[in-house]
Protein backbone atom coordinates (compact mmCIF):
# COMPACT_ATOMS: atom_id res chain seq x y z
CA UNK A 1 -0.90 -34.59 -2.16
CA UNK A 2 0.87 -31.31 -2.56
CA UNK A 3 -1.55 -28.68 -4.26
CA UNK A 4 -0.53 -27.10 -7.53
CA UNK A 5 -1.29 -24.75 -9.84
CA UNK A 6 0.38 -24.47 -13.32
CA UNK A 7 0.18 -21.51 -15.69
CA UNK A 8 1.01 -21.93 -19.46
CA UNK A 9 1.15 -19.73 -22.35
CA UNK A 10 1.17 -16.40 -21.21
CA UNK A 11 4.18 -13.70 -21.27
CA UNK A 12 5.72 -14.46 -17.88
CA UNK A 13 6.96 -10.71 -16.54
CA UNK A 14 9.53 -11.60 -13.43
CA UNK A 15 10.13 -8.36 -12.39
CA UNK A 16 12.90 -8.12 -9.91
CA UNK A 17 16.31 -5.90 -10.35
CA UNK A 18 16.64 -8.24 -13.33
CA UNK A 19 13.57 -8.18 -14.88
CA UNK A 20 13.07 -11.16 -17.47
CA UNK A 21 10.11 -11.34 -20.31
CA UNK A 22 9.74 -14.66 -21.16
CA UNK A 23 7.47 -16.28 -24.02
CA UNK A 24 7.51 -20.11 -24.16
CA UNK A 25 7.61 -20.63 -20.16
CA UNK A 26 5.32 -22.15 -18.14
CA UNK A 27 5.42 -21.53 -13.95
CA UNK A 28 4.77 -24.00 -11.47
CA UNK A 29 3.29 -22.82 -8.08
CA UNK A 30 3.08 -25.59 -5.03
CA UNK A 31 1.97 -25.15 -1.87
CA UNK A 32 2.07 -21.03 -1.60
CA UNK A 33 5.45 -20.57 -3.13
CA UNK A 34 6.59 -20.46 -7.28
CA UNK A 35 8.12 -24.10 -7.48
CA UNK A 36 9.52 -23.84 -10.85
CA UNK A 37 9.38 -21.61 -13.81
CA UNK A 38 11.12 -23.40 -17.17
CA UNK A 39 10.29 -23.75 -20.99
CA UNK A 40 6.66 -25.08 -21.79
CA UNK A 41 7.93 -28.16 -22.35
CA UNK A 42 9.78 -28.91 -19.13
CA UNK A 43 6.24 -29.67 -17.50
CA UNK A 44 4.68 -32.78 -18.12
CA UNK A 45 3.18 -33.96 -14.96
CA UNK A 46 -0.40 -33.43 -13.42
CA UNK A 47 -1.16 -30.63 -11.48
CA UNK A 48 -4.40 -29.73 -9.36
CA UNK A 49 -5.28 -27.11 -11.90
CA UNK A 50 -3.66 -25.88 -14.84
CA UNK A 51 -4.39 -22.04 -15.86
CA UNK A 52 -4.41 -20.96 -19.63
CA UNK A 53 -2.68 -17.38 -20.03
CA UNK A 54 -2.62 -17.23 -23.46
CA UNK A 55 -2.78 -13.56 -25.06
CA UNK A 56 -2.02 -12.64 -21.18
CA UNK A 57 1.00 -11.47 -19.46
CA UNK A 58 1.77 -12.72 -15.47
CA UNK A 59 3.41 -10.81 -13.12
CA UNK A 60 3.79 -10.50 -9.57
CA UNK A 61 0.82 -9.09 -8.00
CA UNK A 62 0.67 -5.46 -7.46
CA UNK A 63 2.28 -3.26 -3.88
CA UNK A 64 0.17 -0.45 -2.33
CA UNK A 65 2.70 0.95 0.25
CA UNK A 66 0.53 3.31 1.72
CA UNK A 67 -3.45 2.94 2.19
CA UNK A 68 -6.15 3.87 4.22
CA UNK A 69 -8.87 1.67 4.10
CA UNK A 70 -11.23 3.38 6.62
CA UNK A 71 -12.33 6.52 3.69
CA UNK A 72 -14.51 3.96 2.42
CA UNK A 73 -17.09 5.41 3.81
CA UNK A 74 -16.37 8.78 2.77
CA UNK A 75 -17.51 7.75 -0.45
CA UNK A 76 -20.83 9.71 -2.31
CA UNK A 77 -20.23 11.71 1.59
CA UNK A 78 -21.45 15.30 0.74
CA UNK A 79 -21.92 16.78 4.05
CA UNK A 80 -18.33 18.33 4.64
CA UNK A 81 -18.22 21.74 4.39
CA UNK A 82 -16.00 23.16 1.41
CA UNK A 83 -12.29 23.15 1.93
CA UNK A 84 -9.70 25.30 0.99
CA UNK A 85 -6.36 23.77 1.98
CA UNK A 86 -5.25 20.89 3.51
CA UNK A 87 -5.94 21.20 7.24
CA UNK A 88 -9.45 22.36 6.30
CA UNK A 89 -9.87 19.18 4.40
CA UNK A 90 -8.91 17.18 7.64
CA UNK A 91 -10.99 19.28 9.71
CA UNK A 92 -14.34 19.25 7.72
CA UNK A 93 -13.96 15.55 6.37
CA UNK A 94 -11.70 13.56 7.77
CA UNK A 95 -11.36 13.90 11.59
CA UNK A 96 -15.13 14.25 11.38
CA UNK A 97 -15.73 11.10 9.37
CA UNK A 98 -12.89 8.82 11.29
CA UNK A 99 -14.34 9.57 15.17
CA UNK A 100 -17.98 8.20 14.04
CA UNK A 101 -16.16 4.88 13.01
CA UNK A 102 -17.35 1.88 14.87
CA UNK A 103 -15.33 -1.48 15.06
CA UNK A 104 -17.87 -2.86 12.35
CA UNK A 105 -17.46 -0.02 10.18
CA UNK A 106 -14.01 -0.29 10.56
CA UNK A 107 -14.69 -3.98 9.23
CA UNK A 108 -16.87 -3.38 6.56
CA UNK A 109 -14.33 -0.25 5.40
CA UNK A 110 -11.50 -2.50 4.88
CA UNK A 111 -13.45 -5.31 3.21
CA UNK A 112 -15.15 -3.19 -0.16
CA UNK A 113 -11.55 -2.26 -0.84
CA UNK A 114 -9.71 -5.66 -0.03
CA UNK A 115 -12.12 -7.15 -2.60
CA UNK A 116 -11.74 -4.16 -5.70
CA UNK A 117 -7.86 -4.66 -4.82
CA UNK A 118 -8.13 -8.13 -5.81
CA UNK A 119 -10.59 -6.84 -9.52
CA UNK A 120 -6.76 -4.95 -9.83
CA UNK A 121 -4.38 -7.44 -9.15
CA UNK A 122 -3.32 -5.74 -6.14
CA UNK A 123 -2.27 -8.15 -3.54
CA UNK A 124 -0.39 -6.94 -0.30
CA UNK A 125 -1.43 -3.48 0.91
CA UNK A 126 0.22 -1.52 3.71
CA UNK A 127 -2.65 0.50 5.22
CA UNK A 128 -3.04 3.34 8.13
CA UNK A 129 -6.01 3.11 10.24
CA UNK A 130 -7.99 5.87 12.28
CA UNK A 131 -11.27 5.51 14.56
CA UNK A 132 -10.53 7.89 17.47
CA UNK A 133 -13.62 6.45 19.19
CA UNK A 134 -13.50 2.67 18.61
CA UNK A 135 -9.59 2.22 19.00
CA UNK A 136 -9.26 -1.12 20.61
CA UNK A 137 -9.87 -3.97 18.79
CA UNK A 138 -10.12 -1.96 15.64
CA UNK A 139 -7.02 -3.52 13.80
CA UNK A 140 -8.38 -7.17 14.90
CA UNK A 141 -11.34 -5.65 12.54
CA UNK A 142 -9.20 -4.77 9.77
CA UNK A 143 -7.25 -7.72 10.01
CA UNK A 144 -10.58 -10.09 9.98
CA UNK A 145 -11.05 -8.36 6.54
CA UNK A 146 -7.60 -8.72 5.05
CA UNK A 147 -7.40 -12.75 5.38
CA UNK A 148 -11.23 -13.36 4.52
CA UNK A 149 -10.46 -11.63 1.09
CA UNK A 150 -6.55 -13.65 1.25
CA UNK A 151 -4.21 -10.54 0.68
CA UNK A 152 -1.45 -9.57 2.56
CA UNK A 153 -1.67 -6.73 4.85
CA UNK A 154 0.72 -4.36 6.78
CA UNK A 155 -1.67 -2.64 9.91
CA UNK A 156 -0.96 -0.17 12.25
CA UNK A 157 -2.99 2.23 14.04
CA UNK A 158 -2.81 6.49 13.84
CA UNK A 159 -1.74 7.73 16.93
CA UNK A 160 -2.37 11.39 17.40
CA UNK A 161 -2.87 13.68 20.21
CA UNK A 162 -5.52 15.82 18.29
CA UNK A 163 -8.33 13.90 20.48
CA UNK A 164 -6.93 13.84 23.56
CA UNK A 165 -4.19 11.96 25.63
CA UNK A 166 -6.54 9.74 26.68
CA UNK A 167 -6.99 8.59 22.95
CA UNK A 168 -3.02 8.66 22.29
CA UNK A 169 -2.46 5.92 25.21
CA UNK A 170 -5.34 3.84 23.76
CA UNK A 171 -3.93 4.32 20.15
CA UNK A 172 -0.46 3.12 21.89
CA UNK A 173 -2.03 0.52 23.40
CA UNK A 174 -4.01 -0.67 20.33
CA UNK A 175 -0.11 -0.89 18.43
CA UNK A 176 1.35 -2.46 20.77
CA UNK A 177 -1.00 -5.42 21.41
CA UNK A 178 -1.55 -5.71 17.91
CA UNK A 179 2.39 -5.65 16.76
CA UNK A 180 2.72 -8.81 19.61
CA UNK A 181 -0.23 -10.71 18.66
CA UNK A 182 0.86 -10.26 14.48
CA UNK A 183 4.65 -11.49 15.24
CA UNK A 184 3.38 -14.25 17.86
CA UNK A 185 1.11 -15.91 14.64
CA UNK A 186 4.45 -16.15 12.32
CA UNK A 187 2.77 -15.72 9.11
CA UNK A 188 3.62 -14.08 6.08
CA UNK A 189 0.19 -13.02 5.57
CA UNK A 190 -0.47 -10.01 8.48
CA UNK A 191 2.04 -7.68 9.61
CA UNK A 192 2.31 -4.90 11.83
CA UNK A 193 3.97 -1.31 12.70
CA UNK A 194 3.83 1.63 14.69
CA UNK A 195 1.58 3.88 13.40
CA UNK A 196 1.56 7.82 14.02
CA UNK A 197 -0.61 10.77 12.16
CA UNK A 198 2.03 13.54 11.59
CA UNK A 199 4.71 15.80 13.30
CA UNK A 200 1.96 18.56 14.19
CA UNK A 201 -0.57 16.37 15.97
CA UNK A 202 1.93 14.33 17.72
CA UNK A 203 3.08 15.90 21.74
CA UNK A 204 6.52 15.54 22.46
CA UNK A 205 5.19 13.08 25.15
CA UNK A 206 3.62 11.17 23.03
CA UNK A 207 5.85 10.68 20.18
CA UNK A 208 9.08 9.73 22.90
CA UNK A 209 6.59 6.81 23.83
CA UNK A 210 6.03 5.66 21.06
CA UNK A 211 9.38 5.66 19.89
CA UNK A 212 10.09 3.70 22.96
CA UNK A 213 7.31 0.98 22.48
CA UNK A 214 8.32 0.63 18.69
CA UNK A 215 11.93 0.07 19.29
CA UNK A 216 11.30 -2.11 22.51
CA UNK A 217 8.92 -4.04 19.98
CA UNK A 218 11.13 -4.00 17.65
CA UNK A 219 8.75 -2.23 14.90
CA UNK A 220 9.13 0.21 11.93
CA UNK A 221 6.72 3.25 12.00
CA UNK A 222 4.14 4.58 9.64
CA UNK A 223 3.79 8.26 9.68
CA UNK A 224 2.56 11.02 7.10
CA UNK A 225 5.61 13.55 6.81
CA UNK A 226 5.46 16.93 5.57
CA UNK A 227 2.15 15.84 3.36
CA UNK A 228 1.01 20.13 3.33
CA UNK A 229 3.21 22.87 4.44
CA UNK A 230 1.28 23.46 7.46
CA UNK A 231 3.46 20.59 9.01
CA UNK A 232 6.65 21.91 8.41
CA UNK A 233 5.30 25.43 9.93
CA UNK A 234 4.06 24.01 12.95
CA UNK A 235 7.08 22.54 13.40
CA UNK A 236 9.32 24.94 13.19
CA UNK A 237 6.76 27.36 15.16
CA UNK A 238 6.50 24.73 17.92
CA UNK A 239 9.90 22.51 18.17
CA UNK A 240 12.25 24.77 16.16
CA UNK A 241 13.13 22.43 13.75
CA UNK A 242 11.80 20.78 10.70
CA UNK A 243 9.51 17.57 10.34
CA UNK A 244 12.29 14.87 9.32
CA UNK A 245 14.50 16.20 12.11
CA UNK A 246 12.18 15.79 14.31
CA UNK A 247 11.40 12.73 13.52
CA UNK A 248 15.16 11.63 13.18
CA UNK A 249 15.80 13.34 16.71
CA UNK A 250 13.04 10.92 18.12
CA UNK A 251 14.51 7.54 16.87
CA UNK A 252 11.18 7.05 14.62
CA UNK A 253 12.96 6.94 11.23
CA UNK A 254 14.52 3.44 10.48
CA UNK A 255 14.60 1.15 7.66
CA UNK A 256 11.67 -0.44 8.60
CA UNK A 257 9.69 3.17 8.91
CA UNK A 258 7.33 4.37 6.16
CA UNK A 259 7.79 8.20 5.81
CA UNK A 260 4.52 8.78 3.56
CA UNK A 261 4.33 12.23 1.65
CA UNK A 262 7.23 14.54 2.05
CA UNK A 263 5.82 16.71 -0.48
CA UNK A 264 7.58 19.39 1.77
CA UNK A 265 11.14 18.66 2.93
CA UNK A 266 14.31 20.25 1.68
CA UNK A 267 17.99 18.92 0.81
CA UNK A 268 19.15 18.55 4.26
CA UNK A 269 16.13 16.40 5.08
CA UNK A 270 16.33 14.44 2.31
CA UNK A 271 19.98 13.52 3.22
CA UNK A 272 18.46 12.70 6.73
CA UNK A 273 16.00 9.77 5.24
CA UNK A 274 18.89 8.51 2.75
CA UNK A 275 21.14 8.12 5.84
CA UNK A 276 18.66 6.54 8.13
CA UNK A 277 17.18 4.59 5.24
CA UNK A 278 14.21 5.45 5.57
CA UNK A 279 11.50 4.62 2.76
CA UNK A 280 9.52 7.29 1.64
CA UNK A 281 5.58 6.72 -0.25
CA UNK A 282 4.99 8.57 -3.10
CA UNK A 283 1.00 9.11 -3.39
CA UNK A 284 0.15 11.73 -6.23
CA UNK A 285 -3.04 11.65 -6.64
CA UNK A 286 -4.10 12.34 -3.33
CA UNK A 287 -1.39 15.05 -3.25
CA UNK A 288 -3.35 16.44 -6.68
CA UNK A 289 -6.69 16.19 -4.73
CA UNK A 290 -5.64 17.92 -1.81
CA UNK A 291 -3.80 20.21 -3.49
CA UNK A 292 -0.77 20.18 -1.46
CA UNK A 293 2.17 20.41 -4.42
CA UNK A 294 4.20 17.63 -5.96
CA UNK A 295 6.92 15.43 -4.20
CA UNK A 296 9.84 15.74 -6.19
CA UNK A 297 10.32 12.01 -6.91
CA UNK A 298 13.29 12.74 -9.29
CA UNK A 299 15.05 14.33 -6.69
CA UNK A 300 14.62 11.74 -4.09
CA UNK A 301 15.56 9.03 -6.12
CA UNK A 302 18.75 10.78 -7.21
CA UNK A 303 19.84 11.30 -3.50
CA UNK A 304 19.71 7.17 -3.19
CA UNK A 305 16.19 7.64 -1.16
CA UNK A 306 13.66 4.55 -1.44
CA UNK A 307 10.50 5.91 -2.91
CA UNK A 308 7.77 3.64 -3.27
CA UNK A 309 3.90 4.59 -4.52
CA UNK A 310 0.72 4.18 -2.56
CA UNK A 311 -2.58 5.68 -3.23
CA UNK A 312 -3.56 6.94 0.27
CA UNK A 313 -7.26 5.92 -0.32
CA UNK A 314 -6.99 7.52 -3.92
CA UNK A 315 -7.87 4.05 -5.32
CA UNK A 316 -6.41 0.32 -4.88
CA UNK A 317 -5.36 0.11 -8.88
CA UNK A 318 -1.60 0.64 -8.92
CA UNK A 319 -1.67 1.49 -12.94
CA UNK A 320 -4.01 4.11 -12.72
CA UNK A 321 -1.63 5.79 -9.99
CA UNK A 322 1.70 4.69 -11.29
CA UNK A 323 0.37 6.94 -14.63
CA UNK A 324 -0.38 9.77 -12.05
CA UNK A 325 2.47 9.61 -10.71
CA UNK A 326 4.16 9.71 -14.15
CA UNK A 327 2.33 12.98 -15.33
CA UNK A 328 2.71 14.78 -12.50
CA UNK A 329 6.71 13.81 -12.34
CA UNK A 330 6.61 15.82 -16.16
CA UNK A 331 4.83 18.87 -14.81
CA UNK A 332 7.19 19.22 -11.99
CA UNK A 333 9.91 19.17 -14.16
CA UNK A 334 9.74 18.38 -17.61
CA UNK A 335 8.84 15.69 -20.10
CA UNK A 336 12.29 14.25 -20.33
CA UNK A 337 12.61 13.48 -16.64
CA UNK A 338 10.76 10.93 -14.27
CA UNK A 339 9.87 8.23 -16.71
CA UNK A 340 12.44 5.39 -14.77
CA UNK A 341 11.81 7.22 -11.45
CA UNK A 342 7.70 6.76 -11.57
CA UNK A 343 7.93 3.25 -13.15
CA UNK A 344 10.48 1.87 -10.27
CA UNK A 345 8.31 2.97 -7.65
CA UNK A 346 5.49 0.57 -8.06
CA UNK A 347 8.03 -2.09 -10.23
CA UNK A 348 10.33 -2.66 -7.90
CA UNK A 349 10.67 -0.12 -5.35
CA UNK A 350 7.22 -1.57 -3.35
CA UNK A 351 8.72 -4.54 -3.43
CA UNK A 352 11.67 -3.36 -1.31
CA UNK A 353 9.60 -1.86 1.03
CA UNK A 354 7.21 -4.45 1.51
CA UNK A 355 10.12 -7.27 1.94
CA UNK A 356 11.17 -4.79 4.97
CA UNK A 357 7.75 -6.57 6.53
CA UNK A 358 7.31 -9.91 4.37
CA UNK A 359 9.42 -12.60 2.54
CA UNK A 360 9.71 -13.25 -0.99
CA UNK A 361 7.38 -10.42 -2.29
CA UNK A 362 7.31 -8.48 -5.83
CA UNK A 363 9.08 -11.18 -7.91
CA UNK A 364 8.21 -14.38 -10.03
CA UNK A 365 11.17 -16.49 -8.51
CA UNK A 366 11.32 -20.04 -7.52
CA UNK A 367 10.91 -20.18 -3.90
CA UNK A 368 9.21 -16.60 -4.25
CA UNK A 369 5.71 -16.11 -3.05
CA UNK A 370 3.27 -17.08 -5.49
CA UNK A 371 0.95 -13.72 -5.48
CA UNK A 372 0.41 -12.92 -9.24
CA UNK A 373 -1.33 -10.50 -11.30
CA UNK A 374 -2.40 -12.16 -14.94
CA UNK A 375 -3.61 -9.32 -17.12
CA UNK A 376 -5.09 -9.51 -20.59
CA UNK A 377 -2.28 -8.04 -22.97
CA UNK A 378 -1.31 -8.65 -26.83
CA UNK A 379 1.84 -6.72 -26.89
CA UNK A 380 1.56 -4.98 -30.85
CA UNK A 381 4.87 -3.76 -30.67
CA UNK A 382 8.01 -5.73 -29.98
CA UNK A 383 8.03 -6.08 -25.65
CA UNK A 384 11.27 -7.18 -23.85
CA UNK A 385 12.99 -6.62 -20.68
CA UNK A 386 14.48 -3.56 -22.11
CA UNK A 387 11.26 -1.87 -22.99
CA UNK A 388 8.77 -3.34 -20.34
CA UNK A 389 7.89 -0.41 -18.61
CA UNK A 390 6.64 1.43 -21.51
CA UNK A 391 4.55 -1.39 -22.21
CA UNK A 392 3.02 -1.38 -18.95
CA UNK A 393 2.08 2.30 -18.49
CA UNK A 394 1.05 3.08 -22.22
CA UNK A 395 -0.33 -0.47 -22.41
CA UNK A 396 -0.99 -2.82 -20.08
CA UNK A 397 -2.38 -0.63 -17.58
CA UNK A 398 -5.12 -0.57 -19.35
CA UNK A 399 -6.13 -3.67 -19.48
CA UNK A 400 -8.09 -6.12 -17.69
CA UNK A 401 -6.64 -8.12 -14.80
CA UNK A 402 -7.88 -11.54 -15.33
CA UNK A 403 -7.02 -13.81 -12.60
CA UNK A 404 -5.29 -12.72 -9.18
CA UNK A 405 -3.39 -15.30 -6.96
CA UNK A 406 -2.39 -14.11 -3.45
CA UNK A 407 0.00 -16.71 -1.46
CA UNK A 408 -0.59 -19.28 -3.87
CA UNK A 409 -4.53 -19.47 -3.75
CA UNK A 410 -6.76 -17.91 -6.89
CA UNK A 411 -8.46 -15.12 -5.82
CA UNK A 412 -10.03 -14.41 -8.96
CA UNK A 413 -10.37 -16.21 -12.45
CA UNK A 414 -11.42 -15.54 -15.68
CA UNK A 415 -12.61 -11.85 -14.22
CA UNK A 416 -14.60 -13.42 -11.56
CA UNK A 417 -14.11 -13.34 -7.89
CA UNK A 418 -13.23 -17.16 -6.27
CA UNK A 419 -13.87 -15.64 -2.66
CA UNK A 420 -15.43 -16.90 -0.01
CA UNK A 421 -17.43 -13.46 0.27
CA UNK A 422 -20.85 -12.73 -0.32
CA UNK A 423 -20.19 -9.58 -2.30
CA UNK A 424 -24.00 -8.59 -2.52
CA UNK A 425 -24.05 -8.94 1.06
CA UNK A 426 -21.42 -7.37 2.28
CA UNK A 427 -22.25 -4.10 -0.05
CA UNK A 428 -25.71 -4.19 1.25
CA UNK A 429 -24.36 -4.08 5.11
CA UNK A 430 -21.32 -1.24 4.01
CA UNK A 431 -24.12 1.03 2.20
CA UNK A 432 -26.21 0.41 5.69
CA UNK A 433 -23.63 0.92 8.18
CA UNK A 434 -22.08 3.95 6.07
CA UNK A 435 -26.12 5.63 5.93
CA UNK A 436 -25.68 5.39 9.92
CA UNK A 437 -22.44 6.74 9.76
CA UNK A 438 -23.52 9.86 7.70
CA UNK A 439 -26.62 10.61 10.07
CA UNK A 440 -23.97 10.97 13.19
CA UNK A 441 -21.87 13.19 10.92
């Protein structure tokens, strides 16, 4: 017997570049996928479990586009020195923090998020790992975390020569293997690229090999792109051109790359990532944090660029950056601007991206996935396609997710957690790996 889930009376949000709000409907989800979704009254059968969404609205599960899950343990940290830009930030926290990373930690990282991601309806992630000094095997890690909590992940690992060549071939190595064994397993659950740091830790040696390996794997690439100035000086100190041309010159932009950032480019560059279609990842709060300026979203989006959002470790709750993102578009520019251009990012512009790795993503569609986000939501104004996106960042986001369904299967329900996890437990062994971690800081 085919499994099946059916969920009545809530306000079923589609999404999609037609986005339909529809009261009255019921949808249908069998075996993974959205079977049907029709009036109330067109269901009648029996189904292996039958969710009530009244005073709720369903939608398609949340996008993060760009992610790190390893900062976990960077969390309550306070033995970095103070930092005053951006490469001081990577120098006193980050490349400190990410070379004390063990395979477990790496584990244990990706898990505490995977699990709040699910609390906020967040259901495929596309993340960026580091552990300079526990490379191999350290995306099998990540990925043991991603399908014991049921999301959908994106991996790749951060190659960089900032530790060494040494460490750039293993952090090759460790894509390569990885981006074979994800497309040998044929799922639509784990997925893979090419993952670099940024233009001004990358050798010219090292980034013409991995442009090679990518293209000969035939993978997208992941890389952080003019996040602070201080890339597009070294670059033009060192190579004599800026970061996207670099890049461009090097074969690693590509429709299925991930240009994260580009806080930093100009026109010209822009033009460069429109014409190689190349998705940029808007992530403002960590932009805010780091203080590193705004990307100018409007812009972007204007020039026909795909911008989606991530949070870059900022959080895993794409409301509470989708409002950043929002605010920060407004003092950039001004308050008339941005509104359409912040929204699409997370609405539908993740979902683009994401269907550059997976199938059927970021839509409630019959034959769709079936990952879902059911939030608790009285609308007290009138809500309807037209005006949905108001709704959701001056409303809904904040509100309670309810229930979460990733690939068909209920994550959570009713506000509590249906996963095979021992939450307790696995908090208990983060806080003790990440005390171990802090005493080789």
């Amino acid at each position: 017997m085919k499994k099946t889930i059916l969920i009545k009376n809530g306000t079923i949000v589609t999404l999609g570049d037609k986005n339909k709000v529809l009261s009255g409907h019921a949808l249908l989800i069998e075996d993974g996928l959205i079977k049907k979704i029709a009036p109330r009254k067109n269901f009648k059968g029996k189904y292996t479990k039958v969710v009530d969404a009244s005073g709720k609205v369903v939608m398609p599960g949340f996008i993060n586009t760009h992610m790190h899950f390893y900062s976990t343990f960077a969390r309550g940290l306070g033995k970095a020195a103070p930092s005053r830009n951006f490469v001081e930030i990577l120098n006193n926290l980050w490349w400190r923090l990410d070379k004390k990373l063990t395979n477990a930690d790496s584990y244990y990282s990706a898990v505490i998020p995977l699990v709040d991601a699910v609390r906020k309806g967040t259901t495929t992630l596309i993340d960026h790992h580091a552990s300079p000094f526990a490379i191999t095997g350290s995306l099998a890690a990540v990925e043991k975390a991603a399908r014991e909590t049921g999301l959908r992940a994106c991996l790749c690992y951060e190659v960089s020569d900032r530790d060494g060549k040494e460490k750039a071939k293993e952090g090759l190595d460790e894509n390569s293997a990885f981006i074979t064994a994800a497309a040998a397993k044929k799922d639509n659950m784990i997925k893979a690229m090419f993952g670099l740091h940024a233009s001004f830790t990358i050798s010219d040696e090292t980034l013409e090999e991995a442009a090679y390996r990518g293209h000969k794997l035939g993978a997208g690439f992941h890389i952080h792109a003019a996040e602070s100035q201080a890339d597009q000086i070294d670059c033009e100190a060192h190579h004599k051109m800026r970061v996207v041309e670099r890049l461009r010159d090097f074969g690693v932009l590509g429709r299925k790359s991930i240009a994260a950032h580009c806080v930093h480019i100009n026109e010209a560059e822009t033009d460069i990532l429109k014409e190689t279609d190349t998705a940029v990842v808007h992530n403002p709060q960590s932009n805010a944090n780091n203080a590193v300026g705004i990307a100018d979203l409007t812009a972007l989006t204007a020039k026909g660029v795909l911008v989606g959002l991530g949070t870059d470790a900022m959080t895993v709750n794409m409301l509470e950056e989708v409002r950043a993102a929002l605010w920060m578009q407004h003092l950039k520019r001004d308050p008339s601007q941005g509104f359409m251009e912040a929204a699409q990012t997370l609405l539908v512009n993740n979902a683009k991206i994401a269907n550059r790795f997976f199938k059927g993503l970021g839509e409630l569609k019959e034959g769709f996935a079936a990952d879902l986000a059911i939030l608790d939501y009285r609308p007290p104004t009138p809500m309807d396609a037209a005006n949905f996106y108001g709704h959701l960042i001056f409303g809904i986001s904040q509100s309670a997710v309810d229930t979460t369904i990733a690939a068909g299967r209920i994550l959570m329900e009713g506000k509590k957690l249906e996963l095979n996890i021992d939450e307790e437990e696995v908090c208990r062994k983060s806080a003790e790996l990440a005390k171990k971690l802090w005493s080789r800081f």
